[in-house]
Protein backbone atom coordinates (compact mmCIF):
# COMPACT_ATOMS: atom_id res chain seq x y z
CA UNK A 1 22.50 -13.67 25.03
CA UNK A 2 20.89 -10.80 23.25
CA UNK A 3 18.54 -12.21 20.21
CA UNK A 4 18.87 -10.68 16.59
CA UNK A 5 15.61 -8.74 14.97
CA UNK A 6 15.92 -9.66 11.56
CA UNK A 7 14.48 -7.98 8.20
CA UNK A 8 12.40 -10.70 6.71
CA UNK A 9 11.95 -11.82 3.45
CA UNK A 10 8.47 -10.84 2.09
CA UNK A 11 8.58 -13.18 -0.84
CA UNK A 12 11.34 -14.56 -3.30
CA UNK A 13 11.66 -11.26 -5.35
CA UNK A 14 12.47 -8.96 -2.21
CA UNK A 15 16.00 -7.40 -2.65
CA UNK A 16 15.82 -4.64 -0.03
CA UNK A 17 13.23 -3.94 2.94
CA UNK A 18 12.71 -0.32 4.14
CA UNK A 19 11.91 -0.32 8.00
CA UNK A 20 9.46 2.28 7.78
CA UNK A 21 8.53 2.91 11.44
CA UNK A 22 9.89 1.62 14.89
CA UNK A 23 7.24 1.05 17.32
CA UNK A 24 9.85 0.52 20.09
CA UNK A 25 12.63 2.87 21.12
CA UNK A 26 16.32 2.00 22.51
CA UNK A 27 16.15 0.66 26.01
CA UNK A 28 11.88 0.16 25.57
CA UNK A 29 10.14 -3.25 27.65
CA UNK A 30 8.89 -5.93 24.99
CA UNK A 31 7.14 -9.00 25.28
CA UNK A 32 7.24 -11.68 22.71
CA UNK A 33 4.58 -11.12 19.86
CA UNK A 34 4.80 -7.03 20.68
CA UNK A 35 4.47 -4.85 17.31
CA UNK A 36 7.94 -3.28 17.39
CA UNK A 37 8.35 -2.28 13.92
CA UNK A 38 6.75 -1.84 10.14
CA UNK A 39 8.52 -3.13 7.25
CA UNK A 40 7.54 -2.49 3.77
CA UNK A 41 9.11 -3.72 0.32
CA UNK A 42 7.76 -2.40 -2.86
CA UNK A 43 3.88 -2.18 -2.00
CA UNK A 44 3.87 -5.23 0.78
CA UNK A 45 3.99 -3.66 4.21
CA UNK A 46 3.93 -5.80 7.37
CA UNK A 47 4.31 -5.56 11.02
CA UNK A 48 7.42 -7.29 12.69
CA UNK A 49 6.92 -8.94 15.96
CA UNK A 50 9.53 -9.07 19.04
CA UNK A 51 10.75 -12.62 18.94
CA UNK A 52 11.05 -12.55 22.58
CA UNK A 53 10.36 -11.15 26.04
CA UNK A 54 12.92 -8.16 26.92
CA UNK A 55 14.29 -4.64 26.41
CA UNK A 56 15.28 -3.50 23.00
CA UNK A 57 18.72 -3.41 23.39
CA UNK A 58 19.84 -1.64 20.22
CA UNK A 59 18.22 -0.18 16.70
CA UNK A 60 20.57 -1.07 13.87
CA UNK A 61 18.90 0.11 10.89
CA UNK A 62 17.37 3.73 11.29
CA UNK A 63 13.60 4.46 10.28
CA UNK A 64 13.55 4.88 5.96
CA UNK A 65 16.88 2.68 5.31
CA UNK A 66 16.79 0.30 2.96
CA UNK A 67 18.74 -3.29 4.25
CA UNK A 68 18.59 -6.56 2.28
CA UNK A 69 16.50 -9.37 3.77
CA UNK A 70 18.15 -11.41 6.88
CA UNK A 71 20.21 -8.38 7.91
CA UNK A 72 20.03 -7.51 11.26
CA UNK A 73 18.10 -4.37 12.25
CA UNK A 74 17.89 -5.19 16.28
CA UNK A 75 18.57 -6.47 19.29
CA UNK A 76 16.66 -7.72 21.99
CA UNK A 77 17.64 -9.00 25.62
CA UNK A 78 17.96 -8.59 29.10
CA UNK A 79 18.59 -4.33 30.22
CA UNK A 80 21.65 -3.29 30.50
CA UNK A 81 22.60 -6.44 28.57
CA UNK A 82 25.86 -6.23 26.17
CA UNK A 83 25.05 -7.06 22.50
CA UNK A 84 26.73 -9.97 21.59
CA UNK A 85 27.67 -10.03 17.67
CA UNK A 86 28.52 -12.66 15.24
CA UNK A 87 30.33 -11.95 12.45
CA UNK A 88 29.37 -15.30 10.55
CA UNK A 89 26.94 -13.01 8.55
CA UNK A 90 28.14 -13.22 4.59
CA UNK A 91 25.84 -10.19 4.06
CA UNK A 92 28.02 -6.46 3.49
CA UNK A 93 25.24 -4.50 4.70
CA UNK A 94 24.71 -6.35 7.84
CA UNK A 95 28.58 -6.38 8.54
CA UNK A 96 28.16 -2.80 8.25
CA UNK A 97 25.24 -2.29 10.23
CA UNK A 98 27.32 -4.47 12.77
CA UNK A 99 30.36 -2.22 12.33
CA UNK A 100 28.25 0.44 13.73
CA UNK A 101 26.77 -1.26 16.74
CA UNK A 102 30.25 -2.13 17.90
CA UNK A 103 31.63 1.03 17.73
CA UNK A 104 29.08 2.67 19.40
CA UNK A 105 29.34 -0.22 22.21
CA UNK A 106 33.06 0.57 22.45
CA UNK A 107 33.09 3.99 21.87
CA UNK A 108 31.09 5.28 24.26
CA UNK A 109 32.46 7.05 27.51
CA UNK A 110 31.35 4.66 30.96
CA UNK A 111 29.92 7.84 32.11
CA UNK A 112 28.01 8.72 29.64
CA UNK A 113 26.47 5.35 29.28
CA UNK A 114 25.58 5.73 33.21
CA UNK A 115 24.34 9.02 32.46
CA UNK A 116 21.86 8.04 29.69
CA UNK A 117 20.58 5.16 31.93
CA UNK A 118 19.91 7.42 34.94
CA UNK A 119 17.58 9.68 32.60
CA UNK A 120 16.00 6.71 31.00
CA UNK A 121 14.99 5.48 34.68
CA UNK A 122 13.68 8.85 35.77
CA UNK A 123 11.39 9.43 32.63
CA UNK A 124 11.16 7.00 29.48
CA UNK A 125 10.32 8.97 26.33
CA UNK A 126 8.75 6.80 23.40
CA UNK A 127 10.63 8.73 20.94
CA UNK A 128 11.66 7.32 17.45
CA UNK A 129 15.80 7.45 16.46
CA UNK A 130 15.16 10.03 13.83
CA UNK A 131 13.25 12.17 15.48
CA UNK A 132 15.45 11.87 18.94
CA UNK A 133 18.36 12.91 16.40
CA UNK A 134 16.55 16.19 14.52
CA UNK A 135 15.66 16.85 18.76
CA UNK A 136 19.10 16.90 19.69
CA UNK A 137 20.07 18.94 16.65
CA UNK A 138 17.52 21.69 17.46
CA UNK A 139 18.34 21.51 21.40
CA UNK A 140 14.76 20.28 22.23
CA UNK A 141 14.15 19.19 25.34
CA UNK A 142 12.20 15.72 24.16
CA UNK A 143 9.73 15.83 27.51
CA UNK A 144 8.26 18.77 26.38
CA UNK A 145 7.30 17.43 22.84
CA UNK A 146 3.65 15.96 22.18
CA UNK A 147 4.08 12.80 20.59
CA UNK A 148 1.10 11.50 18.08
CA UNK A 149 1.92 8.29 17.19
CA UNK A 150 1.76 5.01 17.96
CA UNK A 151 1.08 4.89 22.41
CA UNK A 152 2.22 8.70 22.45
CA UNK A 153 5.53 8.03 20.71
CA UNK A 154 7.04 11.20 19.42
CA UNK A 155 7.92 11.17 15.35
CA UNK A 156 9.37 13.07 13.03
CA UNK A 157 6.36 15.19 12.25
CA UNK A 158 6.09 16.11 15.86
CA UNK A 159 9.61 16.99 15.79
CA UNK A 160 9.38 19.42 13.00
CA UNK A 161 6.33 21.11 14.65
CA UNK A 162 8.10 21.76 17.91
CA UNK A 163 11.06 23.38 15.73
CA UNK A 164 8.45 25.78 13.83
CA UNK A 165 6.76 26.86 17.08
CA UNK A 166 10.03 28.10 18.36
CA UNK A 167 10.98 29.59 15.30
CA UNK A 168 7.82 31.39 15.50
CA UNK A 169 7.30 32.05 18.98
CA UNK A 170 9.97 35.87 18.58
CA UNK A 171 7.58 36.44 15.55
CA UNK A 172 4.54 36.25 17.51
CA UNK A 173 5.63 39.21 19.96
CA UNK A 174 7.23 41.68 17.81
CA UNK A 175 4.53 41.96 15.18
CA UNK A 176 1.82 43.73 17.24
CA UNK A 177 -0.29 45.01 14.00
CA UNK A 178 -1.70 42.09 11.60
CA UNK A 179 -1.37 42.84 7.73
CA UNK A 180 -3.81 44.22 6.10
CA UNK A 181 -4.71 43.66 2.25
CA UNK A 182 -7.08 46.12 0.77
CA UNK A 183 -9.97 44.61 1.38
CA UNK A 184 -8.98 45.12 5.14
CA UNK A 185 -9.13 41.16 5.69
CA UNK A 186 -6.41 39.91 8.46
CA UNK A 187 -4.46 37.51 6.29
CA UNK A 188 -3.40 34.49 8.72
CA UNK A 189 -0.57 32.02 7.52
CA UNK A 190 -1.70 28.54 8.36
CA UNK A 191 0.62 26.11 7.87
CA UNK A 192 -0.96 22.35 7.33
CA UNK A 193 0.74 19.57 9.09
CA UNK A 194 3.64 18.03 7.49
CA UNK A 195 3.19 13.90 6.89
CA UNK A 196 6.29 12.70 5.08
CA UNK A 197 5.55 10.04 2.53
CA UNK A 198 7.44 6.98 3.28
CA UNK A 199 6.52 3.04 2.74
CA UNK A 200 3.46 1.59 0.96
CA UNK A 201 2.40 5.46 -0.10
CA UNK A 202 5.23 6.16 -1.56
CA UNK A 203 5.97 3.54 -3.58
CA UNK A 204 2.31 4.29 -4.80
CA UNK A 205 2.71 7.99 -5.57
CA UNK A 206 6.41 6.76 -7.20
CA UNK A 207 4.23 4.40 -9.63
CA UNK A 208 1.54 6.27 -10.53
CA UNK A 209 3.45 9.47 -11.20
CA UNK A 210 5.87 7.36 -13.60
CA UNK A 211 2.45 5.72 -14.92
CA UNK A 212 1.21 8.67 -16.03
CA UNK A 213 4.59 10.14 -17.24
CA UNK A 214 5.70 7.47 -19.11
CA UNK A 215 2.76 6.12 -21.04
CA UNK A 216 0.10 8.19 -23.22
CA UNK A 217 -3.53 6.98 -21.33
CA UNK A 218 -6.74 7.83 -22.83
CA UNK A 219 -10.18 6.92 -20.93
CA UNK A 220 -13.55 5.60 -22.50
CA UNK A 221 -16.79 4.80 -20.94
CA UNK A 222 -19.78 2.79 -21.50
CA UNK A 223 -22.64 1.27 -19.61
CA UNK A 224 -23.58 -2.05 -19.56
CA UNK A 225 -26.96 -2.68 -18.67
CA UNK A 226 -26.86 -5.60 -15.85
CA UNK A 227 -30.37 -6.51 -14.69
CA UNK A 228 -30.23 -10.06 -16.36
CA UNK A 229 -26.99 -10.38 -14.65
CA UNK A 230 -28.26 -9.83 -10.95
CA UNK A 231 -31.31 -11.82 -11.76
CA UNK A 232 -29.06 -14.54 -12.78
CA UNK A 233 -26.90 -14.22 -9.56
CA UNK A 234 -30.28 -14.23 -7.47
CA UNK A 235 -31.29 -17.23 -9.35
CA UNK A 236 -27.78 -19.17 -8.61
CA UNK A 237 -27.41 -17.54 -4.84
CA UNK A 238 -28.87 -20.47 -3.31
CA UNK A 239 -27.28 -22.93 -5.65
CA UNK A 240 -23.86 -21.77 -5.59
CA UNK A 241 -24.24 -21.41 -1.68
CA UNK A 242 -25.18 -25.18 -1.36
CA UNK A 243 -22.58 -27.03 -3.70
CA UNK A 244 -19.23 -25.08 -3.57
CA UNK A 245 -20.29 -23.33 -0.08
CA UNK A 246 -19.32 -19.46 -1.29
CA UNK A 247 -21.16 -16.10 -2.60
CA UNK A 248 -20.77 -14.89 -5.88
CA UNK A 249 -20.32 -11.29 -6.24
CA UNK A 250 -20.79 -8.84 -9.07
CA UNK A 251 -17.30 -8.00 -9.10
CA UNK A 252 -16.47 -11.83 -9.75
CA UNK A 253 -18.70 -11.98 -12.82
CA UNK A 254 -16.99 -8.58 -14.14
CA UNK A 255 -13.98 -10.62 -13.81
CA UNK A 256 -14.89 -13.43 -15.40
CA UNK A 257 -16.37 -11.25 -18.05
CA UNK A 258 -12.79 -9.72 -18.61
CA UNK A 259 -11.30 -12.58 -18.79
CA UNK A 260 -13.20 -13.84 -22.06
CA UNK A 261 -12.84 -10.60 -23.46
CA UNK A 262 -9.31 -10.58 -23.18
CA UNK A 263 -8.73 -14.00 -25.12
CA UNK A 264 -11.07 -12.36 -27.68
CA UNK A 265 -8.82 -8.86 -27.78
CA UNK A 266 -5.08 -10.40 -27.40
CA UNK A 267 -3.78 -6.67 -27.84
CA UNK A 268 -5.44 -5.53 -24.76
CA UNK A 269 -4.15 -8.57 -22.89
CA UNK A 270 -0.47 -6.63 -22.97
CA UNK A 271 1.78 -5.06 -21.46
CA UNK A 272 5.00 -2.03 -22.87
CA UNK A 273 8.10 -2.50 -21.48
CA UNK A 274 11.48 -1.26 -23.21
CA UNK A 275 10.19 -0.27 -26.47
CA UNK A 276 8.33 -3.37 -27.57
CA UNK A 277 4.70 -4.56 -27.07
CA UNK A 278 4.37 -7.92 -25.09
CA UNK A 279 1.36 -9.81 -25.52
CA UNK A 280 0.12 -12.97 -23.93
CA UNK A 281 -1.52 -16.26 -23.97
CA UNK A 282 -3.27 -16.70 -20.46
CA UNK A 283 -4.85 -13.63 -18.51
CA UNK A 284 -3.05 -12.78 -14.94
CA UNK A 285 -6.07 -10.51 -13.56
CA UNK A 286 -4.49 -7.83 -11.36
CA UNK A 287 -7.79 -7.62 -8.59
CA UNK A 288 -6.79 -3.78 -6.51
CA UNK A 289 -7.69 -3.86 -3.25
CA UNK A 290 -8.29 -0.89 -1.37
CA UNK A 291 -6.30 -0.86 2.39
CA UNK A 292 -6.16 1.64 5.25
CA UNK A 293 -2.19 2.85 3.89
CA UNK A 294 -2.78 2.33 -0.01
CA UNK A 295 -3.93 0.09 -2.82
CA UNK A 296 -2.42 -3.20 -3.62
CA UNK A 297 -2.92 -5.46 -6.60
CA UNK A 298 -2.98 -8.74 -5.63
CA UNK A 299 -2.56 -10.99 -9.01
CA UNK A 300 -4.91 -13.83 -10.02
CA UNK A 301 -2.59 -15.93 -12.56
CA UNK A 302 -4.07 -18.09 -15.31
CA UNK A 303 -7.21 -16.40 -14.69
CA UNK A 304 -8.29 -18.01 -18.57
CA UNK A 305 -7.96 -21.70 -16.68
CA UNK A 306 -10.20 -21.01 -14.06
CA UNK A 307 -14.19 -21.80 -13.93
CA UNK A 308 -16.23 -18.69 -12.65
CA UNK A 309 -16.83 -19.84 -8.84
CA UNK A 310 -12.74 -20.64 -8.69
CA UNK A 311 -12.04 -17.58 -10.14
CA UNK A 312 -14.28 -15.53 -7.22
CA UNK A 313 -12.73 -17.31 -4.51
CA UNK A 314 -9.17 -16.79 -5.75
CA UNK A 315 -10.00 -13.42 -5.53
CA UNK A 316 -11.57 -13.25 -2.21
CA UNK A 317 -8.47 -14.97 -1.13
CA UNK A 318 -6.18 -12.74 -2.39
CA UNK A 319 -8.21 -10.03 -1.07
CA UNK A 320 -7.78 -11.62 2.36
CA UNK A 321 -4.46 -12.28 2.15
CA UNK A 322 -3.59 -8.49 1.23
CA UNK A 323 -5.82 -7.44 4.35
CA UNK A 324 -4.01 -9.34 6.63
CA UNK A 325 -0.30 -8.66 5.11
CA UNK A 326 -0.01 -11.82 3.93
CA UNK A 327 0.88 -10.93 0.78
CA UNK A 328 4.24 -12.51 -0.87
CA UNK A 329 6.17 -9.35 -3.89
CA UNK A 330 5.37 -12.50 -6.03
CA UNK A 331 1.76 -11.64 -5.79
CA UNK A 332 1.56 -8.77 -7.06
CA UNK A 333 4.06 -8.79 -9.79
CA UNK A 334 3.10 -10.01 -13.11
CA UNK A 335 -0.37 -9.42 -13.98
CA UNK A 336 -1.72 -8.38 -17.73
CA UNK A 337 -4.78 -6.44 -16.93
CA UNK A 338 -6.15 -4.96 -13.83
CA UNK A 339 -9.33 -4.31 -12.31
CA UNK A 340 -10.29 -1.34 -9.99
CA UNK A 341 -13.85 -1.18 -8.27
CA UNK A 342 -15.41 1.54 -6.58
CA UNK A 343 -18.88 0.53 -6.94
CA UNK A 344 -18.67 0.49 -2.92
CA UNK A 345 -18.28 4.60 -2.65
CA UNK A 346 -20.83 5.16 -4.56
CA UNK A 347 -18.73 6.50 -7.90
CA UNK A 348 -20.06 5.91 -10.88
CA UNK A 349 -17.50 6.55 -13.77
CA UNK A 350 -13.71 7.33 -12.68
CA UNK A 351 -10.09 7.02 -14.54
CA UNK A 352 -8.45 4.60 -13.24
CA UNK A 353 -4.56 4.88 -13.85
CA UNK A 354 -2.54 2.15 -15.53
CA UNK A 355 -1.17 -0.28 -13.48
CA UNK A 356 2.62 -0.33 -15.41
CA UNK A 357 3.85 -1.73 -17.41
CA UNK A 358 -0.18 -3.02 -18.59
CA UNK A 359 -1.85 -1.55 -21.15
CA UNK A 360 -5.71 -1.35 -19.89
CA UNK A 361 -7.41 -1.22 -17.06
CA UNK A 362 -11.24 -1.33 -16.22
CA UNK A 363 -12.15 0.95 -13.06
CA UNK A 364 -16.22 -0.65 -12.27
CA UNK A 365 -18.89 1.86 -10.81
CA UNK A 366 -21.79 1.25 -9.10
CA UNK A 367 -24.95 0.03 -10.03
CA UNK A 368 -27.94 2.18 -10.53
CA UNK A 369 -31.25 1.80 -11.57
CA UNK A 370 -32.87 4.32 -13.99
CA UNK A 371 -35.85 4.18 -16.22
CA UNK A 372 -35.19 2.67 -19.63
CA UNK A 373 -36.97 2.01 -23.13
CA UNK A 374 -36.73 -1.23 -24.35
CA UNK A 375 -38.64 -1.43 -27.29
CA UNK A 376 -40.82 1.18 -26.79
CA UNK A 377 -41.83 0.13 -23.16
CA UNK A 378 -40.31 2.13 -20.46
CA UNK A 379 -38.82 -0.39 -17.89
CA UNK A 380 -36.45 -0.27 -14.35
CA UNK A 381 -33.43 -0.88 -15.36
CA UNK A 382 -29.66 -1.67 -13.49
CA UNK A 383 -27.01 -0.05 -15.12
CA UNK A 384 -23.40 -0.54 -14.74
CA UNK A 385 -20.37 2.07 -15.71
CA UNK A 386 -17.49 0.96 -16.94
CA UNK A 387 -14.44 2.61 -17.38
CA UNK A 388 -11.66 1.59 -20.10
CA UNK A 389 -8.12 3.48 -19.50
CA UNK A 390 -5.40 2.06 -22.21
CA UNK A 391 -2.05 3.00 -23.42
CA UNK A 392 -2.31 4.85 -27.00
CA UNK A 393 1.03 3.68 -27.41
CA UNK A 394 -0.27 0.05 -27.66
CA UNK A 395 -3.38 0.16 -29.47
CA UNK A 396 -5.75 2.89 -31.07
CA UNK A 397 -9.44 3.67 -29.89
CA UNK A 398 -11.32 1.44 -32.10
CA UNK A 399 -9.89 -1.73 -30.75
CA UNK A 400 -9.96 -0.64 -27.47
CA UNK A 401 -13.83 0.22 -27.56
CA UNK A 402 -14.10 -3.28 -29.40
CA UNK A 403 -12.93 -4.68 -26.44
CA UNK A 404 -15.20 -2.73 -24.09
CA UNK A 405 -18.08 -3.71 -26.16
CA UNK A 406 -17.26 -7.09 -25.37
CA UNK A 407 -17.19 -6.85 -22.00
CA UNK A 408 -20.36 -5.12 -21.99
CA UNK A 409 -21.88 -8.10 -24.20
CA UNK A 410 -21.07 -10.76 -21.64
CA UNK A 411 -22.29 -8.96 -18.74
CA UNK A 412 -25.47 -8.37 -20.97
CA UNK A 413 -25.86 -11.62 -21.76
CA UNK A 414 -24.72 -13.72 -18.54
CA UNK A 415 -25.52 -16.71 -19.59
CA UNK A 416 -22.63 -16.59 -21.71
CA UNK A 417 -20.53 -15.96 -18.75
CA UNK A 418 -21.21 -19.53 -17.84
CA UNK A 419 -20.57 -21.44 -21.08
């Protein structure tokens, strides 16, 4: 009996999963644990294993379709194995998606089936359903086609390329003379390769355009001057190594810094939504962490409750988690105020974007040491940018550059931090 491939439920908020890329094609060897597909829900993506040893029998839900969780978007079993179907599913979408695999069962012609199982035998093509579809739209022959994904597997993009290289191939032996501008310079038309944006990127590009659409951001900068604050960290290295067993970071005493500052600035600790301005009692630090399809913003809640060293591993956690795709659409929903590093590239002061519906965020540079008078003396000093991006709509520059100034006061003054 053929077993179900079912969209999972990446965390109690999920509504809808998009299956954003199928690994596997129709009639494709798996064994259990195989990466078959990607499946992404707001800005969680996550790869879906085969559940078991077999052939992929059928692909219910196309590449970019949205299904609710527990519908079923495959089938798995023996080759040449019939799909059996339950209808005990109480979900609509999944009754439809079933709707379809039975009438394509029933539908199809004996020969045909035959026919398409003689070609598969001779040569398989790792090809995905979408871009098998646009092929036999354009009456491209699929064995001819360079694939570039995943093993060699033909995608859209490849798809589309193949189409503009026959559309251009008459082009290419009609026009003997290049054009000429009157400079005499050949002009060449390059055409860039087409990547359509689809999952984690664009649910990013979605929120960022809205961000910046929907809210008036304005960005100030300061430097805080942080060489107390790494000779403090030196000092409580071996300390903080030896009782809680962890490394303290300068990111984690920025966030600790934040934190105070926020209880001290209430209107920065905020967020817009629907008109009205929503502030809070307890800090949920949004940490961003950088991966290799986007930026996530894993949520640290009650960050006000926590001491410093629980704070930094609850972030290094999260950090982890979002690495690995172990990240739940709870954790990343919620947060008050958000902080953006990119110390590690080497960027000193950037504007960050707002994280909606929040109405700061704090994008951290790196550290750099210049030459500094203090008090007449010239001295080597570590200095660290900060930038402050707000919403104008919640509060004006002066309190937002108090709020900075606080910040920059406890990372001045570590021992503060600490208290």
């Amino acid at each position: 009996m053929a077993t179900e491939v079912i969209m999972p439920k990446l965390g109690m908020a999920m509504k809808v999963g998009t299956v954003s890329q199928w690994n596997k094609t129709e009639g494709e060897p798996v064994q259990k644990g195989d990466l078959i597909a990607t499946i992404s829900s707001e800005k969680i993506e996550m790869d879906l294993e085969a559940p078991e040893n077999g052939t992929v029998l059928k692909i219910s839900v196309p590449e970019g379709e949205e299904v609710p969780p527990g519908t079923i978007i495959g089938y798995i079993g023996k080759e040449n194995e019939n799909v059996s179907i339950s209808h005990s599913s109480e979900n609509p979408q999944e009754q439809q998606n079933i709707s379809k695999v039975e009438e394509v069962n029933v539908n199809k012609p004996a020969a045909e089936t035959v026919r398409v199982q003689t070609a598969s035998q001779q040569k398989r093509v790792k090809i995905s359903p979408v871009a098998r579809k646009m092929a036999k739209k354009a009456g491209l022959d699929i064995t001819h086609i360079q694939g570039s994904g995943p093993g060699g597997r033909i995608v859209k993009i490849d798809v589309l390329q193949a189409i503009e290289q026959t559309k251009a191939a008459p082009t290419a032996i009609v026009q003997e003379e290049p054009q000429v501008v009157a400079a005499n310079h050949t002009v060449a038309a390059e055409e860039g390769k087409k990547v359509p944006v689809t999952g984690m990127r664009k649910v990013i590009a979605t929120r960022m355009f809205d961000s910046l659409q929907n809210s008036a951001q304005l960005t100030i900068t300061m430097k805080a001057d942080v060489t107390e604050l790494k000779a403090l960290k030196n000092q409580l290295k071996d300390t903080v190594a030896k009782v809680f067993e962890h490394k303290l970071t300068i990111t984690d005493y920025v966030a600790r810094a934040v934190t105070l500052a926020l209880l001290q600035h209430p209107q920065m600790n905020s967020t817009f939504k629907d008109g009205s301005i929503y502030t809070y009692d307890h800090v949920h630090l949004g940490m961003a962490v950088a991966l290799e399809k986007g930026l996530v913003v894993p949520v640290i809640r009650n960050a006000d409750s926590l001491s410093l060293t629980a704070l930094s591993k609850q972030i290094k956690e999260a950090a982890d988690r979002a690495k690995t795709g172990q990240l739940a659409n709870e954790d990343i929903q919620g947060s008050t105020f958000t902080i953006s590093s990119l110390g590690g590239y080497d960027v000193e002061f950037f504007t960050p974007v707002l994280n909606p519906p929040e109405a700061g965020i704090l994008g951290v540079g790196t550290i750099t040491d210049v030459p500094t008078y203090i008090g007449g003396k010239l001295e080597r000093r570590s200095i660290l940018p900060l930038s402050l991006t707000f919403d104008h709509r919640v509060l004006d520059g002066a309190p937002a550059a108090a709020f900075l100034q606080t910040v920059k006061q406890y990372l001045e003054e570590p021992i503060t931090i600490l208290l």
